[in-house]
Protein backbone atom coordinates (compact mmCIF):
# COMPACT_ATOMS: atom_id res chain seq x y z
CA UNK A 1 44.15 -2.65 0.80
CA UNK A 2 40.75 -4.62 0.58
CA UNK A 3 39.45 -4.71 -2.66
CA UNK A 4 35.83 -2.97 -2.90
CA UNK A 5 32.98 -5.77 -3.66
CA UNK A 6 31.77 -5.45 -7.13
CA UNK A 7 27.63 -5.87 -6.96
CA UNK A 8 26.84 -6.66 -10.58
CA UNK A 9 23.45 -7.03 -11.91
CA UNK A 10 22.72 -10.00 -14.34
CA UNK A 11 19.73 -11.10 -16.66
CA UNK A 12 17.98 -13.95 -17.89
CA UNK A 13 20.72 -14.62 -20.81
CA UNK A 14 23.45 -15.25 -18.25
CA UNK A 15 26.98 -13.91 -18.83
CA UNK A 16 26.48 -13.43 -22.65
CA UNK A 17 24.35 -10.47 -21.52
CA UNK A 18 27.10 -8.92 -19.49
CA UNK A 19 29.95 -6.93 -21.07
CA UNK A 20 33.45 -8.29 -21.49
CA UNK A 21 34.90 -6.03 -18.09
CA UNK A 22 32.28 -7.07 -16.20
CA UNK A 23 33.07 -10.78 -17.07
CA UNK A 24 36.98 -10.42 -17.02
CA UNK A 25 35.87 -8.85 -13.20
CA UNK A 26 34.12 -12.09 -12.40
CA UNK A 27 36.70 -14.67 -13.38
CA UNK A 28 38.94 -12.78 -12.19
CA UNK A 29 36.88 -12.33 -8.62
CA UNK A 30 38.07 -15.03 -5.89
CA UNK A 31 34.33 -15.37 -4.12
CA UNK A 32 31.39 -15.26 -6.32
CA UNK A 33 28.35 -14.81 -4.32
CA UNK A 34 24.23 -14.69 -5.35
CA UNK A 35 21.50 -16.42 -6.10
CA UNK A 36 21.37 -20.26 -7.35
CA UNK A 37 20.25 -19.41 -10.42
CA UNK A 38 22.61 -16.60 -11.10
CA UNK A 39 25.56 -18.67 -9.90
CA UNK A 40 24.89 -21.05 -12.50
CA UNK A 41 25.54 -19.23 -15.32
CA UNK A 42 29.01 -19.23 -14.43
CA UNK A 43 29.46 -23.10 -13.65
CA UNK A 44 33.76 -22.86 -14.39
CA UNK A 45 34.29 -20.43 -12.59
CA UNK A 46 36.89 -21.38 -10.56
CA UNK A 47 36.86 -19.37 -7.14
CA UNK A 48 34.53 -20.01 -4.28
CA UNK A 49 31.20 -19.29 -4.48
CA UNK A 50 28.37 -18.71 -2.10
CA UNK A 51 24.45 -19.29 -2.63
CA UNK A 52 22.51 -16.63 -1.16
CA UNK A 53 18.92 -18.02 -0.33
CA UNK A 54 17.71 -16.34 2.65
CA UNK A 55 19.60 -15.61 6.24
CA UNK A 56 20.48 -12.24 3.75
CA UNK A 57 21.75 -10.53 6.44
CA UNK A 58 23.95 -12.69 7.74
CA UNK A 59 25.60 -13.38 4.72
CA UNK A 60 26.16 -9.94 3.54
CA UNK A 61 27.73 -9.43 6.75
CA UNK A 62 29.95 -13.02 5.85
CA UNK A 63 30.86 -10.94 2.40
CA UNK A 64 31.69 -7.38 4.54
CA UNK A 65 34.09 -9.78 6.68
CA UNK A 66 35.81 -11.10 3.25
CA UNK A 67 39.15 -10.05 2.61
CA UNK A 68 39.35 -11.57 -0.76
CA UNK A 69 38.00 -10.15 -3.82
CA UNK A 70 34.01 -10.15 -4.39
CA UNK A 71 31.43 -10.15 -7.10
CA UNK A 72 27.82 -10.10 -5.88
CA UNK A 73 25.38 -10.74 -8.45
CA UNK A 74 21.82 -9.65 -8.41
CA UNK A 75 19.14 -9.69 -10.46
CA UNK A 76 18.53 -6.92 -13.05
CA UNK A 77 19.45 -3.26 -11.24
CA UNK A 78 20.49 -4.73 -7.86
CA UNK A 79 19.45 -1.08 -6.30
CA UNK A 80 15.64 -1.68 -7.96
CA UNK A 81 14.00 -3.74 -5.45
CA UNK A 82 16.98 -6.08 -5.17
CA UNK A 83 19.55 -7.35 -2.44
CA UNK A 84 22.11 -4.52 -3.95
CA UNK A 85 20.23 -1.79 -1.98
CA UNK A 86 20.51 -3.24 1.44
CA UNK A 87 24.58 -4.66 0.51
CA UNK A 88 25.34 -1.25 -0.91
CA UNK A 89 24.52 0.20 2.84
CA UNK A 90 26.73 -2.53 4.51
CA UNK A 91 29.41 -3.25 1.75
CA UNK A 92 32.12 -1.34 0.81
CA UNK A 93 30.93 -1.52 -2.96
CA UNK A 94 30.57 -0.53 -6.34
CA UNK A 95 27.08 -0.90 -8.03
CA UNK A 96 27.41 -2.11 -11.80
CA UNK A 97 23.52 -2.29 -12.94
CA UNK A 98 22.03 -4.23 -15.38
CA UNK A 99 18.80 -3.59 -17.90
CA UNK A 100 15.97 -4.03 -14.87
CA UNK A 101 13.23 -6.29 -15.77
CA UNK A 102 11.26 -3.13 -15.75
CA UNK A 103 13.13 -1.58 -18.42
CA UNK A 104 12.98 -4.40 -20.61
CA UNK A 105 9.22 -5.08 -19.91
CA UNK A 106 8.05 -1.35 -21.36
CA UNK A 107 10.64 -1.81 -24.47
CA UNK A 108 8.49 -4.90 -25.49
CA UNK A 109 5.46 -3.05 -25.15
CA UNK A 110 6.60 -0.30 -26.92
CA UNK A 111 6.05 2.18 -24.58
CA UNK A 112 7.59 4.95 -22.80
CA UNK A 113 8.26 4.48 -18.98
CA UNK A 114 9.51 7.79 -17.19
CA UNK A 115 5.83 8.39 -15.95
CA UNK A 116 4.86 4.60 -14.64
CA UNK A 117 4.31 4.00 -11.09
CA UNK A 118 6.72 1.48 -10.27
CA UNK A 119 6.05 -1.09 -6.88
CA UNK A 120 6.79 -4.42 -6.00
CA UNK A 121 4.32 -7.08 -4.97
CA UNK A 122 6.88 -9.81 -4.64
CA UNK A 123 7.13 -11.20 -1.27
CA UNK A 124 4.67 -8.39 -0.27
CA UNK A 125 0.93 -8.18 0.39
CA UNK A 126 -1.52 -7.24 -2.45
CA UNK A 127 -2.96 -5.15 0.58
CA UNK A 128 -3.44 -1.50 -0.13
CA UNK A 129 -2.11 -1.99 -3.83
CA UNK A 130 -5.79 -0.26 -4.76
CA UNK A 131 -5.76 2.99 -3.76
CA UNK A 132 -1.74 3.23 -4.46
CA UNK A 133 -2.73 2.77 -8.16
CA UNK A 134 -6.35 4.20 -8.40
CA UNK A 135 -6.18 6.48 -11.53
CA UNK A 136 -2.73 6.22 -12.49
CA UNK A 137 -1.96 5.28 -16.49
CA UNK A 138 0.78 2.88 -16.43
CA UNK A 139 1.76 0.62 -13.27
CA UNK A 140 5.08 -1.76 -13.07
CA UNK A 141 4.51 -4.69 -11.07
CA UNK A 142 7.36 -7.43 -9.89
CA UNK A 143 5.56 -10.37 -8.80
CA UNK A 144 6.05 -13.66 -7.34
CA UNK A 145 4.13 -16.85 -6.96
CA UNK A 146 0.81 -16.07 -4.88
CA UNK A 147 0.62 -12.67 -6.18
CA UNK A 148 1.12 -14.10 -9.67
CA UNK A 149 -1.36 -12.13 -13.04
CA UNK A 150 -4.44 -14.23 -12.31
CA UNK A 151 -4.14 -13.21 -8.34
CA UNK A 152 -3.40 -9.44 -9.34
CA UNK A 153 -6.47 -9.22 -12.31
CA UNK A 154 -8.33 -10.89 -9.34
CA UNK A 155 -7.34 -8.21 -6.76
CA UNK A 156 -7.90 -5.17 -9.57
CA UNK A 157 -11.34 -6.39 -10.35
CA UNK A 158 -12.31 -6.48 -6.86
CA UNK A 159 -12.15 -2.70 -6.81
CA UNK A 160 -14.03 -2.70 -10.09
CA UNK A 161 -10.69 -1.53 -11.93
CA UNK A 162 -11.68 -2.76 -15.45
CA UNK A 163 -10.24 -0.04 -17.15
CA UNK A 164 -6.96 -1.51 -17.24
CA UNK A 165 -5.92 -4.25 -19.51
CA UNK A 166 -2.93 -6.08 -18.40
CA UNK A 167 0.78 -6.83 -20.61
CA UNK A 168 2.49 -9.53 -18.88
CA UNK A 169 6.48 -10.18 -20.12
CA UNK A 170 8.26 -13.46 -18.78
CA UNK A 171 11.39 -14.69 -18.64
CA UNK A 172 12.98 -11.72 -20.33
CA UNK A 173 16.03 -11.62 -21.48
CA UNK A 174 16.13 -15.25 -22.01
CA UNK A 175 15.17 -18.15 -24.05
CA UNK A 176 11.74 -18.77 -23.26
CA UNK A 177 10.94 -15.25 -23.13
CA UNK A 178 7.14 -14.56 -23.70
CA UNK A 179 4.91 -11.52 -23.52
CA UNK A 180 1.29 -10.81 -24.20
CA UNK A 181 -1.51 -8.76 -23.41
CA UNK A 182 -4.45 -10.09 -21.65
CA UNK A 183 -7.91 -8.52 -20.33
CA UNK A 184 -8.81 -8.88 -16.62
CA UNK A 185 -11.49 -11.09 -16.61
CA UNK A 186 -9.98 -13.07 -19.03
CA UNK A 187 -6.97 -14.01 -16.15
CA UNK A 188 -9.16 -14.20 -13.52
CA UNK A 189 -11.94 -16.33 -15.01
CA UNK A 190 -8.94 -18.50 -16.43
CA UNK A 191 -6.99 -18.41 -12.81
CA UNK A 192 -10.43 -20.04 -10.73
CA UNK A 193 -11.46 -22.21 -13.96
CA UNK A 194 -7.82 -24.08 -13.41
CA UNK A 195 -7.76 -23.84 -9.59
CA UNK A 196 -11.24 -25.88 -9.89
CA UNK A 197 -9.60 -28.74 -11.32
CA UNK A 198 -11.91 -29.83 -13.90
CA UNK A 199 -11.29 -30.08 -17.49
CA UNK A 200 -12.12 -26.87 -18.37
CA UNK A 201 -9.55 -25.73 -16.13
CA UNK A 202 -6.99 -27.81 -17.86
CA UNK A 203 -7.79 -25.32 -20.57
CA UNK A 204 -7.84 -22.77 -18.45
CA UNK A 205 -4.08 -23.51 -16.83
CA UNK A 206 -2.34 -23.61 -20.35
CA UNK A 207 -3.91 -19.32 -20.22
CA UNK A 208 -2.06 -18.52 -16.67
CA UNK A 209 0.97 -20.82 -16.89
CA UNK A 210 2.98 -18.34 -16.43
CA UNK A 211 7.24 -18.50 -15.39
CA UNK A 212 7.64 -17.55 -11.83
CA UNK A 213 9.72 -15.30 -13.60
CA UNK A 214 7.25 -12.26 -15.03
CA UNK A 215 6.76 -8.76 -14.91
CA UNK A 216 3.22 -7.56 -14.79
CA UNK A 217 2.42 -3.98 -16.67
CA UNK A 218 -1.25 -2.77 -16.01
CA UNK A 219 -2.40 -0.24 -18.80
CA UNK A 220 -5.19 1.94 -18.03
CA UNK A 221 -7.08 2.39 -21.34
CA UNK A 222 -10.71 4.04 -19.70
CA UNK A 223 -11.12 6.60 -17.41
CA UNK A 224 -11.01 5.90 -13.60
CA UNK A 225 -13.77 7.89 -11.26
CA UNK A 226 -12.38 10.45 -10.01
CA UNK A 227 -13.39 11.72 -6.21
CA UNK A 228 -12.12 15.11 -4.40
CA UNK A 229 -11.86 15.69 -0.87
CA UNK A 230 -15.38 15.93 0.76
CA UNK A 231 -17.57 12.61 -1.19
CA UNK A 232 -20.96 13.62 -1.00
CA UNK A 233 -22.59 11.59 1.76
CA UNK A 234 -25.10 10.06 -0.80
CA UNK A 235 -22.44 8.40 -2.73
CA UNK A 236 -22.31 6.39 0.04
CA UNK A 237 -23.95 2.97 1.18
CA UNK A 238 -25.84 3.80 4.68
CA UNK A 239 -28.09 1.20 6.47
CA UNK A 240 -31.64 1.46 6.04
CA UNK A 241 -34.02 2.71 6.97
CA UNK A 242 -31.91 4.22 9.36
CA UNK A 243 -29.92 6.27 6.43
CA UNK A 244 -28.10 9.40 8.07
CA UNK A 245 -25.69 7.28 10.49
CA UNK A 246 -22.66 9.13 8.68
CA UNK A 247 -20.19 11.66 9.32
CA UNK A 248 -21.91 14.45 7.46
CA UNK A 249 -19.33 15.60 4.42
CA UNK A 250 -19.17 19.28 5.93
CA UNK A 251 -18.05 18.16 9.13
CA UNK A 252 -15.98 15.06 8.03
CA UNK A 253 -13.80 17.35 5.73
CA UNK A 254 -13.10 19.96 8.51
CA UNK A 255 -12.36 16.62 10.98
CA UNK A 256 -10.10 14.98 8.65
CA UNK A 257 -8.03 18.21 7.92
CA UNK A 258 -7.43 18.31 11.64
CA UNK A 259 -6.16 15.19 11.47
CA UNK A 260 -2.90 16.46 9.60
CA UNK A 261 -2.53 13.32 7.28
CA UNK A 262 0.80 12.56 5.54
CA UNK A 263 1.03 10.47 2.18
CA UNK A 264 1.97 7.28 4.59
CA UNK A 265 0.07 7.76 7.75
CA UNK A 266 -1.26 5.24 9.58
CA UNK A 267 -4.75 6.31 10.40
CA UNK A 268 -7.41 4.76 12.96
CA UNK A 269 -11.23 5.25 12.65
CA UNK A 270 -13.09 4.15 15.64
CA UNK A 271 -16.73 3.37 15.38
CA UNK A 272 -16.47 3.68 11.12
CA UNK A 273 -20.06 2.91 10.41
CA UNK A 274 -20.34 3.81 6.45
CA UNK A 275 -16.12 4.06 6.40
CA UNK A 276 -16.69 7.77 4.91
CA UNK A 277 -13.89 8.64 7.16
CA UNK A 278 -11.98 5.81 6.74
CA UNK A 279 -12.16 6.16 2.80
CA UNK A 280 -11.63 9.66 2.14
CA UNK A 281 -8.48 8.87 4.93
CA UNK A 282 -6.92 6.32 2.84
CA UNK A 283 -7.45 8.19 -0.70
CA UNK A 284 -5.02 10.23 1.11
CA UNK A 285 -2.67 8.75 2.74
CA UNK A 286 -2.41 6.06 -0.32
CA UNK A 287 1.15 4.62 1.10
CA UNK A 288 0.05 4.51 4.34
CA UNK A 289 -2.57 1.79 5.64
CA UNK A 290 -5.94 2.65 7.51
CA UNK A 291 -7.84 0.35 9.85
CA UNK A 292 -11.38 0.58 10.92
CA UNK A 293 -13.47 -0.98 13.68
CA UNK A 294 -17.48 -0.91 14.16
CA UNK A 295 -19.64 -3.17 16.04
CA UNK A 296 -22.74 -3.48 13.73
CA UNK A 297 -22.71 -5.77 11.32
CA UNK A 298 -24.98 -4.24 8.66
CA UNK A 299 -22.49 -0.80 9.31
CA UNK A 300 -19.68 -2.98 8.66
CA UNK A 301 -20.86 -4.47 5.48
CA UNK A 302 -21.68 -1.31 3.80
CA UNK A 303 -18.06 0.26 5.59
CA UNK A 304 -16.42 -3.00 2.83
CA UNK A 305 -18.79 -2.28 -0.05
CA UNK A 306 -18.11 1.56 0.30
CA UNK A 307 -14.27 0.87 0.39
CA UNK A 308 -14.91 -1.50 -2.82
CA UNK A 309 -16.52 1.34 -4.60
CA UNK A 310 -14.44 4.21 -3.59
CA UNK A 311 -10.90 1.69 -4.55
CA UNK A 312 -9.23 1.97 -1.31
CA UNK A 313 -8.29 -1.42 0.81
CA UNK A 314 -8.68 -0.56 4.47
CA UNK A 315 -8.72 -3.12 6.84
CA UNK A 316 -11.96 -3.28 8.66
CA UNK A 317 -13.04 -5.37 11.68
CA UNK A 318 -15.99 -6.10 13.67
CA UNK A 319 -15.64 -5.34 17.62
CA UNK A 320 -16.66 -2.68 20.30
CA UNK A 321 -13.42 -0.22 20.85
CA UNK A 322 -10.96 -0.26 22.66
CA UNK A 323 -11.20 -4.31 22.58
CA UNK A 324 -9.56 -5.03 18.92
CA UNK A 325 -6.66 -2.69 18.65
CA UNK A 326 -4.38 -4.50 20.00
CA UNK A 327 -2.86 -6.02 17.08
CA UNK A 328 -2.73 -2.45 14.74
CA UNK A 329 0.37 -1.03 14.22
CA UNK A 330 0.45 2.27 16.09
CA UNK A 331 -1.04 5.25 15.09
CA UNK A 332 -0.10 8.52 13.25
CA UNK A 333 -4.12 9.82 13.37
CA UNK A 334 -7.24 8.66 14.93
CA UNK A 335 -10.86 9.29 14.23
CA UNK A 336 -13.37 8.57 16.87
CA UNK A 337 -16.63 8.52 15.57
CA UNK A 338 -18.30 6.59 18.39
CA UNK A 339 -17.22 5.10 21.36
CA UNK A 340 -19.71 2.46 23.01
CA UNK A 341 -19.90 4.16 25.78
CA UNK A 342 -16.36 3.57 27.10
CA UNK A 343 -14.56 6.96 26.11
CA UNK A 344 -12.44 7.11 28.87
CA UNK A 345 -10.84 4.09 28.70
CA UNK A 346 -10.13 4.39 24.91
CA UNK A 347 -8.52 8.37 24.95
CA UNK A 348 -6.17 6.85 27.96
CA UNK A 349 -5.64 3.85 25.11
CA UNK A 350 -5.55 6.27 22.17
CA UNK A 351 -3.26 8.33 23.65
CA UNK A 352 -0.74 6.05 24.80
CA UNK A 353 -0.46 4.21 21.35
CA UNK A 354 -0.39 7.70 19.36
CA UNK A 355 3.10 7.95 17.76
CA UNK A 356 4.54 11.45 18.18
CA UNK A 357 3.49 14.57 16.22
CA UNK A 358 0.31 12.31 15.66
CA UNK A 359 -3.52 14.02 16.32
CA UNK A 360 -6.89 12.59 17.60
CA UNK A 361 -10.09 14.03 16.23
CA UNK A 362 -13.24 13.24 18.01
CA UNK A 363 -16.67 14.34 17.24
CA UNK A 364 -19.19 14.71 19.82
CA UNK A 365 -22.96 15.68 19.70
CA UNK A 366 -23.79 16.02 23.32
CA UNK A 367 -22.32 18.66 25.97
CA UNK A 368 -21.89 15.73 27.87
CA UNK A 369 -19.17 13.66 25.96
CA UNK A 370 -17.59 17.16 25.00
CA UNK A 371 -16.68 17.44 28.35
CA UNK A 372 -15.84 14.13 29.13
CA UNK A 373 -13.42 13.88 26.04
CA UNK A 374 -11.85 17.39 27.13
CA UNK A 375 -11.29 16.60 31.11
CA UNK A 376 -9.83 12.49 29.60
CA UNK A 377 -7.29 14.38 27.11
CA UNK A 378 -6.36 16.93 29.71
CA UNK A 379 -5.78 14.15 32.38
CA UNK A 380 -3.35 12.15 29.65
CA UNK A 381 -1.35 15.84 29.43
CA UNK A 382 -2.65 16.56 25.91
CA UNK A 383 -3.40 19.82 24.18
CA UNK A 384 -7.17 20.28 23.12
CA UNK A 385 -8.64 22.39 20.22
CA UNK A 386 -12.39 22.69 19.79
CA UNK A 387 -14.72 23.80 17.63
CA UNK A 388 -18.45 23.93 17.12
CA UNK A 389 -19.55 23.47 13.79
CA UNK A 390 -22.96 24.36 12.78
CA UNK A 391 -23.79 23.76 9.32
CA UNK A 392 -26.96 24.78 6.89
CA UNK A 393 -28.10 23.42 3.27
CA UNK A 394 -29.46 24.95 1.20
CA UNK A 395 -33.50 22.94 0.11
CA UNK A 396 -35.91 23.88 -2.11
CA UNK A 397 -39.60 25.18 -1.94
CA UNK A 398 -41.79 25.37 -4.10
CA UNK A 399 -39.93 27.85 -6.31
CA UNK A 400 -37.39 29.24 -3.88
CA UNK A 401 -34.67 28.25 -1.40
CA UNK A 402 -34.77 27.80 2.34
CA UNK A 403 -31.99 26.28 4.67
CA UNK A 404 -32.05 23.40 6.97
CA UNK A 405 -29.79 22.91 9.71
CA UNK A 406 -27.68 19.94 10.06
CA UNK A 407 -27.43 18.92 13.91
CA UNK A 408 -24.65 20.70 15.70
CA UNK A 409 -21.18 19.08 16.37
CA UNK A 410 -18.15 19.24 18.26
CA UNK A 411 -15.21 18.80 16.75
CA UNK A 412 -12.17 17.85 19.15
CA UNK A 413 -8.72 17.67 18.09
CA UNK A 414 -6.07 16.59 20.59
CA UNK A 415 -2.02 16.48 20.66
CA UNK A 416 0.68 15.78 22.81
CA UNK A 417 2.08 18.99 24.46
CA UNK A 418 5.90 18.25 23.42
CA UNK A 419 4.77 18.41 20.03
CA UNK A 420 2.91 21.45 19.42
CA UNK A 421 3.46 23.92 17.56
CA UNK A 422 1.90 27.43 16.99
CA UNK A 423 -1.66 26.84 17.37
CA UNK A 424 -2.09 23.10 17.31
CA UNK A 425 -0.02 22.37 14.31
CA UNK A 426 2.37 19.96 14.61
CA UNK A 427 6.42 19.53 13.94
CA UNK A 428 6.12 16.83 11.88
């Protein structure tokens, strides 16, 4: 019978870190597969052994073919953001974990760690990191090279996230293991100071030397701003002096609760202008991504500044929908905001890319795009929901209260037929 593969996790001290069955499993293992560095902690053992350096899927598919015995070795806890969770789903296996770097990162700060948000940056985009983390107390980072503590404090600050302070551990485990806490602008001044080259940064480069091999812990010790559902639309950076060119709050809450978002939708906003939609979008759908497109410049600028202030990292373009979309992943809600005068053309666009279950909210102010936008959905065999909303605040006078209308607006929502249900809600 073919022996199940033994995935093992390992740490920085080697095999005097791993428990006598674990080792007596190894040496007595006849292929010995893993990283470089984790293969050379063992450098008598005398079966074969395989380096694992990338092509991962190949050669966990070499290891499934194996008849002889197998020890995999993986970093930490090989199912925590390591190879082990993809070879546990193609290896007949056995998962022996180690201490995760994690784990040993919050017991040299001292701290509990059942309630820290836990992500990886390593090998991944910073992108969208802000609003993932926006307001949460303790954050686990795994890191690699670019996205390295002087990159991350540089990222955080950014978003104006200066109430965290940052505990960085390296090489844990090991012999040169170091950790220390450091304050944001204290890494990133450090980080450009050495990437200038001059001898200040020389100074500055001893500060951020740190091993490839570090865990990043960000500590929130302020309060973060804290913004519901509906931002009021002065919060907001508007071009001047035409200020007004935004989705009014009343209306943009009703729009983007049509939009049915999920925790990791994609989400579209066409013709952004201030990003209100865009921003209260991602603050919801944190693990999903949002992209935006406007063709004013000044609109765009304050769109980035507003997405700075409000902590979430949209991606945001310049161009004149539908030219631009092309390269977006495809979408699980869309907000059209303004069209450019080719509406037609972008529903039959919208509607093609929309990925099923997904919605499309429009807003119109005219009788004339209403009706345009309600014949172009009908023609691509979608369902169509309207409403009219008509909305008064309250102002004062003198020493009492009158209301003043906000202009009319039609709010469309639109859906594939095949996945409707009740009235308009989806099966997702």
């Amino acid at each position: 019978m073919k022996p199940k593969v033994k995935i093992i996790g390992i740490g920085d001290d080697g095999a005097a870190g791993l428990p006598p069955l674990y080792r007596e499993w190894i040496d007595s293992s006849e292929v010995l597969a893993g990283g470089e560095r984790h293969l050379a902690f063992f450098p008598d053992y005398e079966g074969e052994k395989r380096v694992i350096r990338s092509g991962i899927t190949e050669r966990i598919a070499e290891l499934a073919r194996e008849t002889r015995s197998v020890v995999l070795l993986a970093s930490g806890d090989p199912l925590f953001y390591g190879i082990g969770a993809y070879a546990a789903k193609k290896l007949d296996a056995e998962v022996y974990p180690a201490p995760s770097s994690i784990q040993l990162a919050f017991a040299r700060m001292g701290e509990s760690w059942q309630e820290a948000y836990l992500a990886s940056v390593h090998g991944r985009s910073l992108k969208g990191l802000a609003q993932r983390i926006d307001g949460r107390d303790k954050i686990a980072l795994l890191t690699d090279a670019a996205n390295d503590p002087p990159a991350i404090a540089r990222y955080l600050l950014s978003f104006g996230m200066t109430e965290y302070r940052m505990f960085v551990a390296e090489n844990l485990g090991g012999a040169e293991e170091r950790t220390g806490w450091y304050e944001l602008h204290e890494l990133a001044a450090a980080g450009a100071a050495a990437a200038a080259g001059s001898d200040a940064g020389e100074e500055a480069a001893a500060v951020v030397a740190f091993s490839p091999l570090n865990v990043v812990i960000l500590r929130r010790i302020g309060d973060s701003p804290r913004y519901g559902l509906g931002i009021d639309d002065e919060a907001f950076a508007q071009r001047k002096p035409d200020k007004g060119l935004i989705t009014k709050r009343e209306v943009r809450v009703l729009s983007i609760a049509n939009l049915g978002l999920r925790e990791d939708s994609v989400v579209w906003d066409i013709g952004t202008c201030t990003g209100s939609v865009a921003i209260e979008c991602g603050r919801i759908a944190r693990l999903g991504q949002v992209f935006a497109i406007e063709k004013n410049e000044a609109d765009l600028a304050n769109c980035l500044e507003n997405a700075a202030k409000f902590r979430v990292d949209l991606t945001a373009v310049r161009g004149k929908a539908p030219e631009g979309l092309g390269d977006w992943p495809d979408p699980d809600a869309v907000f059209v905001g303004g069209t450019g005068g080719e509406l037609r053309e972008l529903i039959r666009i919208l509607c093609a890319r929309l990925r099923p279950g997904g919605r499309i909210v429009l807003n119109a102010v005219t009788v004339e795009n209403l009706y345009e936008a309600k014949k172009a959905f009908e023609e691509e065999a979608y369902e169509v929901r309207i409403e009219l909303v008509q909305v008064s605040r309250s102002k004062p006078i003198l020493d009492m209260t009158r209301f003043e209308g906000l202009n009319p607006v039609y709010i469309i929502t639109a859906w594939r037929k095949e996945a409707a249900a009740g009235e308009g809600e989806s099966e997702r």
